[in-house]
C-alpha atoms as a PDB file:
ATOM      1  CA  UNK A   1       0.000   0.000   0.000  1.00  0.00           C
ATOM      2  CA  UNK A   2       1.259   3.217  -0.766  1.00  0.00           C
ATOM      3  CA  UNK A   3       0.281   5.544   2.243  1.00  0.00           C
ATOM      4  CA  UNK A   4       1.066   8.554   0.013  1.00  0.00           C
ATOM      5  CA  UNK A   5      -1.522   8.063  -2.340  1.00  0.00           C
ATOM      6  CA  UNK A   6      -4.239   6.460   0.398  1.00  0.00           C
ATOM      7  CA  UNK A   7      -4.060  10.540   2.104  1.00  0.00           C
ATOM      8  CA  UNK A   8      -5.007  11.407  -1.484  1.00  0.00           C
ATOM      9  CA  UNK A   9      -7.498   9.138  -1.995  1.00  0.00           C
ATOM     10  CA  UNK A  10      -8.702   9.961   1.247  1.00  0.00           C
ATOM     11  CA  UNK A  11      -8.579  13.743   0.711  1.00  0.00           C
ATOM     12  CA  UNK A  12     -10.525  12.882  -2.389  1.00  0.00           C
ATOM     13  CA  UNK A  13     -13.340  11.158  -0.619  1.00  0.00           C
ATOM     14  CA  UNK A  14     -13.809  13.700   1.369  1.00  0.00           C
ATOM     15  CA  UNK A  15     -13.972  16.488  -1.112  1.00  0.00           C
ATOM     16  CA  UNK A  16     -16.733  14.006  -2.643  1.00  0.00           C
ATOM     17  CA  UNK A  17     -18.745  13.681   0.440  1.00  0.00           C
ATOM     18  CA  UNK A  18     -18.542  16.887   2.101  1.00  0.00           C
ATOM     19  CA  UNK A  19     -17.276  19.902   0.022  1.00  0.00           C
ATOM     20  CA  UNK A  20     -18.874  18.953  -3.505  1.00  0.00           C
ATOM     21  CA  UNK A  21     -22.355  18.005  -2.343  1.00  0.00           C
ATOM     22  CA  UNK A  22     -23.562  21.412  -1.015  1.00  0.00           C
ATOM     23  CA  UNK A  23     -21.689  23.033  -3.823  1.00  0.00           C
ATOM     24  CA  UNK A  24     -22.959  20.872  -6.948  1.00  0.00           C
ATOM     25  CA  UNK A  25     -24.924  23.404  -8.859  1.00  0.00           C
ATOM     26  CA  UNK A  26     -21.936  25.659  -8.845  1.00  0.00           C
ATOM     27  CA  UNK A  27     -19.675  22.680 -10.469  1.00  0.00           C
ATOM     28  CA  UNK A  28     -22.379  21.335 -12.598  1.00  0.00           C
ATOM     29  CA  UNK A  29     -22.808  25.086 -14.282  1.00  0.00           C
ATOM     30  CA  UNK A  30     -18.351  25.228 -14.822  1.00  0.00           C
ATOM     31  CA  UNK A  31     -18.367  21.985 -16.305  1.00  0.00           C
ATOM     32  CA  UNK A  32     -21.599  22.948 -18.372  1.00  0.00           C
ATOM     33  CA  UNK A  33     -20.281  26.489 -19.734  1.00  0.00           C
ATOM     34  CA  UNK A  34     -17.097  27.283 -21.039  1.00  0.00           C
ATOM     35  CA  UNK A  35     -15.015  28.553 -18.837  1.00  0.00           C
ATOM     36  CA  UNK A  36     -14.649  32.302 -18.780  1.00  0.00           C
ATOM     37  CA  UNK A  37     -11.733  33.004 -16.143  1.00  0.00           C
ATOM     38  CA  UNK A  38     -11.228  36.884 -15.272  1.00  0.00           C
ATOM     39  CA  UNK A  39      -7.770  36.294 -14.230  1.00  0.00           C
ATOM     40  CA  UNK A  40      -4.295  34.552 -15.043  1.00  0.00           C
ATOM     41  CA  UNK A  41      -2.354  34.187 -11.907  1.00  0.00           C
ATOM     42  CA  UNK A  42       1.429  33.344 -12.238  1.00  0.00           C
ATOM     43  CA  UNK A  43       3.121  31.942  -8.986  1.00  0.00           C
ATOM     44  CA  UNK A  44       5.233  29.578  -7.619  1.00  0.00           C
ATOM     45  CA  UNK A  45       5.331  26.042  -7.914  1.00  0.00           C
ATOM     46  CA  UNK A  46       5.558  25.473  -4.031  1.00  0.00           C
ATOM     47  CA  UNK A  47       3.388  23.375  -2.393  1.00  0.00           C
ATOM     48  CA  UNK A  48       2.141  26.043   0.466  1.00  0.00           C
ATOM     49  CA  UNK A  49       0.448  28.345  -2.285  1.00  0.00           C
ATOM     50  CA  UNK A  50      -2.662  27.593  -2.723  1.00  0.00           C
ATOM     51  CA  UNK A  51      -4.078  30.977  -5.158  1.00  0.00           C
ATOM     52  CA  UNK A  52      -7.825  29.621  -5.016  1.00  0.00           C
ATOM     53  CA  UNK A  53      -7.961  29.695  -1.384  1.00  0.00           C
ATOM     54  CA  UNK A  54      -5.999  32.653  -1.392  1.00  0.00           C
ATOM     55  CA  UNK A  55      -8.651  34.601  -3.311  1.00  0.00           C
ATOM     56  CA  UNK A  56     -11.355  33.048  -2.327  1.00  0.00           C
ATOM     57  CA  UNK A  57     -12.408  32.159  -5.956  1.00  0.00           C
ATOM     58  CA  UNK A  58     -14.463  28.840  -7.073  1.00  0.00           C
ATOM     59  CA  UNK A  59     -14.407  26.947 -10.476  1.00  0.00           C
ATOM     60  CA  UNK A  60     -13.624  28.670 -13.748  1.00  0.00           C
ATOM     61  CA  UNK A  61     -12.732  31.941 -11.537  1.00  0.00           C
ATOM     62  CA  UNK A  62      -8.808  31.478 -11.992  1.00  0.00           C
ATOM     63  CA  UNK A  63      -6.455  30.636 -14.724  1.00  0.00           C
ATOM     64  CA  UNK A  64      -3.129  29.475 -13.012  1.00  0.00           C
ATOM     65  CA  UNK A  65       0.291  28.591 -14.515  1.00  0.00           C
ATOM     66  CA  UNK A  66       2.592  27.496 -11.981  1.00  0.00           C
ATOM     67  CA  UNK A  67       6.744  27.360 -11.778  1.00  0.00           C
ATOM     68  CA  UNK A  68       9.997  27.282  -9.615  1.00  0.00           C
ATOM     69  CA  UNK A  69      10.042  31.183  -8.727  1.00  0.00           C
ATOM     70  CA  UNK A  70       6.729  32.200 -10.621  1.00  0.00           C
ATOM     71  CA  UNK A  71       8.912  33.336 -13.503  1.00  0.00           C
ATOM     72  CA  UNK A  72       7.994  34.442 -17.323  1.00  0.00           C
ATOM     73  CA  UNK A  73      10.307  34.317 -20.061  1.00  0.00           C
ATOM     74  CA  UNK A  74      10.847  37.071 -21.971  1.00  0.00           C
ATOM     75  CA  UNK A  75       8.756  37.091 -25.271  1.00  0.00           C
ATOM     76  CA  UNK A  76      11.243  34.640 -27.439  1.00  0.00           C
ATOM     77  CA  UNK A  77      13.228  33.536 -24.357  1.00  0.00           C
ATOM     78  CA  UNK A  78      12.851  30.062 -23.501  1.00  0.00           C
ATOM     79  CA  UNK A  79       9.224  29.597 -25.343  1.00  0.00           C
ATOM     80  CA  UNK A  80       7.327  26.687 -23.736  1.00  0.00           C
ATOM     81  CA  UNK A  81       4.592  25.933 -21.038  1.00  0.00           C
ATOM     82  CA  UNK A  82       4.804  29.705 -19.831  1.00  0.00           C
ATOM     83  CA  UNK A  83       4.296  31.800 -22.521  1.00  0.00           C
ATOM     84  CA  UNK A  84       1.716  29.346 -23.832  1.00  0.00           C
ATOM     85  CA  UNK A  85      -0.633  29.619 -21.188  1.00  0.00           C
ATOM     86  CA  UNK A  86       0.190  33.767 -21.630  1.00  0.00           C
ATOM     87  CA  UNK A  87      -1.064  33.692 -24.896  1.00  0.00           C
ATOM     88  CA  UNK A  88      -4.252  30.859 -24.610  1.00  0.00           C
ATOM     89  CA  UNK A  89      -5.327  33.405 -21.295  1.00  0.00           C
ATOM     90  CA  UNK A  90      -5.086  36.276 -22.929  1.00  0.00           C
ATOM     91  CA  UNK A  91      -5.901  35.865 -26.880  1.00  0.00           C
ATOM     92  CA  UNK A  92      -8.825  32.813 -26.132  1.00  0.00           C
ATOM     93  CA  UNK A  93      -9.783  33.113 -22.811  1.00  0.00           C
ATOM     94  CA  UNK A  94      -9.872  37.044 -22.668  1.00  0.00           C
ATOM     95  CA  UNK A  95      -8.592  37.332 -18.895  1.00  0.00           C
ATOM     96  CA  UNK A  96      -9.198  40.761 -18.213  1.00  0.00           C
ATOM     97  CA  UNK A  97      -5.769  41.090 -15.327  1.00  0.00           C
ATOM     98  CA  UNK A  98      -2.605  38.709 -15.291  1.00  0.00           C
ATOM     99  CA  UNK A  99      -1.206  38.904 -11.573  1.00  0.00           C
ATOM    100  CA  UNK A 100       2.624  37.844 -10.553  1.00  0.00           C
ATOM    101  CA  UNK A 101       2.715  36.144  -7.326  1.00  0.00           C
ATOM    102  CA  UNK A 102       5.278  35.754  -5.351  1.00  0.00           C
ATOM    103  CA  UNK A 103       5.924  34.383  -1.849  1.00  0.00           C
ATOM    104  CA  UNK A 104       8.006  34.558   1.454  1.00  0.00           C
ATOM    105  CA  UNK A 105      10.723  31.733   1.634  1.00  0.00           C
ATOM    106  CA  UNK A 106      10.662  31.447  -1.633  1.00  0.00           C
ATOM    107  CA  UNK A 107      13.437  28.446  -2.466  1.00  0.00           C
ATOM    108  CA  UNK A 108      14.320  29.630  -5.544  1.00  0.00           C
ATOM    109  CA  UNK A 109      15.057  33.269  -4.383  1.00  0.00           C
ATOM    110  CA  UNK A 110      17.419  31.439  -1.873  1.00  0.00           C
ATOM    111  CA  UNK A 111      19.258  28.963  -4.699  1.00  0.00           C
ATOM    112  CA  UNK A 112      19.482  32.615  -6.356  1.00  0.00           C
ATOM    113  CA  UNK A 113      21.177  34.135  -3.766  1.00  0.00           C
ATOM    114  CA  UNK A 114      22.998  30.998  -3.003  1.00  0.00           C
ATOM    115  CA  UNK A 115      24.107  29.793  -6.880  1.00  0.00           C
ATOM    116  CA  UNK A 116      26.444  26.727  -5.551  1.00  0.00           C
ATOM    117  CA  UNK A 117      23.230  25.363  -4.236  1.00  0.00           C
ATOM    118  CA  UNK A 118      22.059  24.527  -7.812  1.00  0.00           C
ATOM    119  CA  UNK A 119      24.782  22.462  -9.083  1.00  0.00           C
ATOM    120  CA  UNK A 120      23.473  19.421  -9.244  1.00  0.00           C
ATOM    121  CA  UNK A 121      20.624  20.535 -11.168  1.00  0.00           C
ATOM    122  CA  UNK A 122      20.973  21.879 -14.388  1.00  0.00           C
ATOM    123  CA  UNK A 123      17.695  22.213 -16.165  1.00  0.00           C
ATOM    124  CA  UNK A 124      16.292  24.635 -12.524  1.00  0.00           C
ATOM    125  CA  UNK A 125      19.509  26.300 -12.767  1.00  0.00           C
ATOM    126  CA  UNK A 126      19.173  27.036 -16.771  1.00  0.00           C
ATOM    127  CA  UNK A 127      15.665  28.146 -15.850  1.00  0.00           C
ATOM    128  CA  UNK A 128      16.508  30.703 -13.118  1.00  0.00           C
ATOM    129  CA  UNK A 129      18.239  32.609 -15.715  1.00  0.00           C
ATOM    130  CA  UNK A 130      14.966  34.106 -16.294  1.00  0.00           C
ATOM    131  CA  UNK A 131      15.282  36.395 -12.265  1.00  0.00           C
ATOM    132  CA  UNK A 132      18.989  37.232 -13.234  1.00  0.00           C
ATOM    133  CA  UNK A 133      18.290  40.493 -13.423  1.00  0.00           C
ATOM    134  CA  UNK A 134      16.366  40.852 -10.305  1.00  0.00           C
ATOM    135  CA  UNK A 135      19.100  39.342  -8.751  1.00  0.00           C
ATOM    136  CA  UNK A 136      21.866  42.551 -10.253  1.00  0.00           C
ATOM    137  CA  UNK A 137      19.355  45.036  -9.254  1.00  0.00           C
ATOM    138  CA  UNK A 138      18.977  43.590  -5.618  1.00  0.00           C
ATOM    139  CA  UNK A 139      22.921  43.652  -5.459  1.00  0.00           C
ATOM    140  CA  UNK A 140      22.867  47.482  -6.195  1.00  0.00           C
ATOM    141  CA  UNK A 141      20.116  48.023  -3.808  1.00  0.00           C
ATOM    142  CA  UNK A 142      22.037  46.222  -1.205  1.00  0.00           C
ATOM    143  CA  UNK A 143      23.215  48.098   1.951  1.00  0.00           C
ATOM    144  CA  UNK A 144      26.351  46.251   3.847  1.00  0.00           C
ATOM    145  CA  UNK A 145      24.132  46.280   7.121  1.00  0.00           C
ATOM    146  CA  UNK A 146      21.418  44.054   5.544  1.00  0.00           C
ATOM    147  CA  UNK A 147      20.362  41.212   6.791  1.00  0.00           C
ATOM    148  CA  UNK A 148      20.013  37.997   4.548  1.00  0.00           C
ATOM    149  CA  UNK A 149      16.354  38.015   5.464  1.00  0.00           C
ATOM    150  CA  UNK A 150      16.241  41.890   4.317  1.00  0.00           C
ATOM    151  CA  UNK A 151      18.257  40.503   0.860  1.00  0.00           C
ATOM    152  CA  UNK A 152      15.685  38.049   0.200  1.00  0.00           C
ATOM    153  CA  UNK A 153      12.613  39.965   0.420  1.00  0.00           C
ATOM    154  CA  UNK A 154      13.775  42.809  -1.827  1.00  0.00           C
ATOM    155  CA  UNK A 155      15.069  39.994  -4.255  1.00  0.00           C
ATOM    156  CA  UNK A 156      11.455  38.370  -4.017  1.00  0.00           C
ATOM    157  CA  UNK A 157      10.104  41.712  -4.754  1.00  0.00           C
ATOM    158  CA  UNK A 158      12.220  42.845  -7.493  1.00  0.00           C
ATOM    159  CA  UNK A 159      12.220  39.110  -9.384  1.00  0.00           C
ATOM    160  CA  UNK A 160       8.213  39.890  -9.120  1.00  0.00           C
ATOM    161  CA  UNK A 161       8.560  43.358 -10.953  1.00  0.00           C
ATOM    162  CA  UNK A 162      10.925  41.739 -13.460  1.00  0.00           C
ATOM    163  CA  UNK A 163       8.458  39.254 -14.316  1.00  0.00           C
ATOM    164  CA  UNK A 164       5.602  42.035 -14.995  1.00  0.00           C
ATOM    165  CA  UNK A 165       8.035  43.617 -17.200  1.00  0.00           C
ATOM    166  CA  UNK A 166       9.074  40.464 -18.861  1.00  0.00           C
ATOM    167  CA  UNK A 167       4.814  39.610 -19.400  1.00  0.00           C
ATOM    168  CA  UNK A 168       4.528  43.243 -21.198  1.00  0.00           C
ATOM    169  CA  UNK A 169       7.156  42.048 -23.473  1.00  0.00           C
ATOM    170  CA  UNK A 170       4.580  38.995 -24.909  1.00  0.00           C
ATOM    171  CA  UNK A 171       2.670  40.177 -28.105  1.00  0.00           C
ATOM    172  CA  UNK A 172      -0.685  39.389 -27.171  1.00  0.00           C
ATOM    173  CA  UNK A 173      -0.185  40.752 -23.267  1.00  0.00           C
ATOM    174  CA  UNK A 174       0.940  44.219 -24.566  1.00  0.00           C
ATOM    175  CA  UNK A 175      -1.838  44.255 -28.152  1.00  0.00           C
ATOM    176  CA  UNK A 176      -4.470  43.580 -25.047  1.00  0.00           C
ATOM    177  CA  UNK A 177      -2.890  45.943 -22.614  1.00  0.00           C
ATOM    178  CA  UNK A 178      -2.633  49.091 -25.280  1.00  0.00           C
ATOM    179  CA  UNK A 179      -6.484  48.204 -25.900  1.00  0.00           C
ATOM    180  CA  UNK A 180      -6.979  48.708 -22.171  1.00  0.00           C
ATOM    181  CA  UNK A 181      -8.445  45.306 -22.033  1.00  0.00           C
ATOM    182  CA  UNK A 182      -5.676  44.107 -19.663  1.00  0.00           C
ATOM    183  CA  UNK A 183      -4.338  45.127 -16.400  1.00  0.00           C
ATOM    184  CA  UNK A 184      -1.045  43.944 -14.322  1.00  0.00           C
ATOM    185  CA  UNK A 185      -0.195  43.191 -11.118  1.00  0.00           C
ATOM    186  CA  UNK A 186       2.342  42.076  -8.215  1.00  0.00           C
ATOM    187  CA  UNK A 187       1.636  40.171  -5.560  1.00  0.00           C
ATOM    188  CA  UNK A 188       4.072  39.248  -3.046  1.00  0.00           C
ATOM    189  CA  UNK A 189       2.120  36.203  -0.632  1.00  0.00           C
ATOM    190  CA  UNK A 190       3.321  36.242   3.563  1.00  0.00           C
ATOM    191  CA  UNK A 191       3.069  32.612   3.818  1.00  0.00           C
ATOM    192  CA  UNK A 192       3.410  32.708   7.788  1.00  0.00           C
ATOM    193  CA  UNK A 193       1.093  36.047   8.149  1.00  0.00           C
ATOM    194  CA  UNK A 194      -1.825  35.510   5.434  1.00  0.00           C
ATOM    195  CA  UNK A 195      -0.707  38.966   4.297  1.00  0.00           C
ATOM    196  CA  UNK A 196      -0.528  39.911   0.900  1.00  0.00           C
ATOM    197  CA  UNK A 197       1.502  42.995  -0.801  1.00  0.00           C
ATOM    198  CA  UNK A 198       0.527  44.334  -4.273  1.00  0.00           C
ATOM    199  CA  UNK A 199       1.874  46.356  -6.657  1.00  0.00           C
ATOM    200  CA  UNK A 200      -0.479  47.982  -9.244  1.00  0.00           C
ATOM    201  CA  UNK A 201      -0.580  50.603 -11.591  1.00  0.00           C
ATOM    202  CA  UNK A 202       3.191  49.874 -12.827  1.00  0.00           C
ATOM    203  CA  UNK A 203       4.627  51.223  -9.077  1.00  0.00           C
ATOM    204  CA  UNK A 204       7.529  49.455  -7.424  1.00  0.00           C
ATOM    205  CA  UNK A 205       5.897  50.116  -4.221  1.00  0.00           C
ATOM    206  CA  UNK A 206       4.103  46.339  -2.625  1.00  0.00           C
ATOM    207  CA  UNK A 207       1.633  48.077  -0.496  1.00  0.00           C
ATOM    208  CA  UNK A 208      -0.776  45.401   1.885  1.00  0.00           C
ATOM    209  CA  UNK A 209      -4.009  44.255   1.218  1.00  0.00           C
ATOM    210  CA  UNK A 210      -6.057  44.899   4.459  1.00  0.00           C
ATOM    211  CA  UNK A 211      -9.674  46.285   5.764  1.00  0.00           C
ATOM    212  CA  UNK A 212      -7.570  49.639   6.224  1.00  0.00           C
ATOM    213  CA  UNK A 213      -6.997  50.174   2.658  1.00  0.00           C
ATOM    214  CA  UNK A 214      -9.620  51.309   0.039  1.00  0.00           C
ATOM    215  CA  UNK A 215     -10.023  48.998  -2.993  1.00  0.00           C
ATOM    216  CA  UNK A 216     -11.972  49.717  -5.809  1.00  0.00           C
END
């Protein structure tokens, strides 16, 4: 017996017994229409974000794409998964915002800051080419009194503003965008807090998402 995939099979159940039942109509309608997501959300492939939960958004709501840092190519750079999903979201689905989300304790902001650590794996280390400049612009930023934990949540932050950049270089992001039919954001997720940061509006300020701030 594999006691990994029992808990799955178990989580499964559940979700079949108690979570699906007195939500039906709203899983019968997503799987009847299609589906007409308002948002792609790019994040991290780590196993502690969960973006549904962390929205609060049900079937058909979301578009995801998920990777090791939450990164996007630039337009011709590495063309694959990624910039797929960019272009299905945007050109067929019509997602009216693309949000970057990043996280605290992010282990590929770490392997970043730490380079040795990615030796032994070539393809993840290929693919973090793609925050390299995050990484130079958090080294100019850098003050000698620093801590490592202050390093690696203006490198989080700045790899997230790279990425937004690097989505506005994508064809259909920026035909949608001049057609203000598409907006940008970055996130930046407090795994141990709940709180999230967002930048908006093309600002490199992350300002917090709480009951003391006005949203529209």
């Amino acid at each position: 017996m594999d006691p990994v995939l029992e808990k799955l099979k178990k989580g499964i159940l559940k979700f079949q017994t108690e979570v699906y039942p007195p939500n039906a109509e709203t899983y019968c309608k997503a799987a009847s229409e299609p589906q007409r997501p308002s948002t792609l959300i790019v994040t991290c492939a780590d196993s502690r974000i969960d973006p549904e939960l962390l929205t609060q958004c049900g079937p058909g709501e979301l578009f995801v794409t998920r990777n090791i840092g939450n990164l996007v190519p630039a337009y011709g750079e590495m063309m694959g998964g990624v910039s797929a999903v960019i272009e299905y979201a945007v050109s067929a689905l019509g997602v009216q915002h693309i949000a970057v989300c990043g996280h605290s304790d992010c282990g590929a902001m770490k392997a970043l800051l730490n380079p040795s650590s990615l030796e032994s794996m070539a393809t993840v280390k290929r693919w973090m080419r793609n925050a390299e400049a995050a990484l130079s612009v958090t080294n100019s930023l850098s003050q000698k009194d620093d801590r490592p934990s202050d390093r690696l949540k203006r490198l989080t932050e700045e790899n997230v503003l790279l990425q937004v950049q690097h989505l506005r270089t994508h064809p259909s992001v920026a035909g949608a965008a001049a057609r203000e039919k598409l907006t940008l954001s970055g996130w930046v997720y407090d795994i141990g807090t709940g709180q999230v940061r967002i930048s908006e509006n093309g600002s490199r300020n992350f300002l917090p998402v709480n009951p003391g701030v006005a949203t529209a």
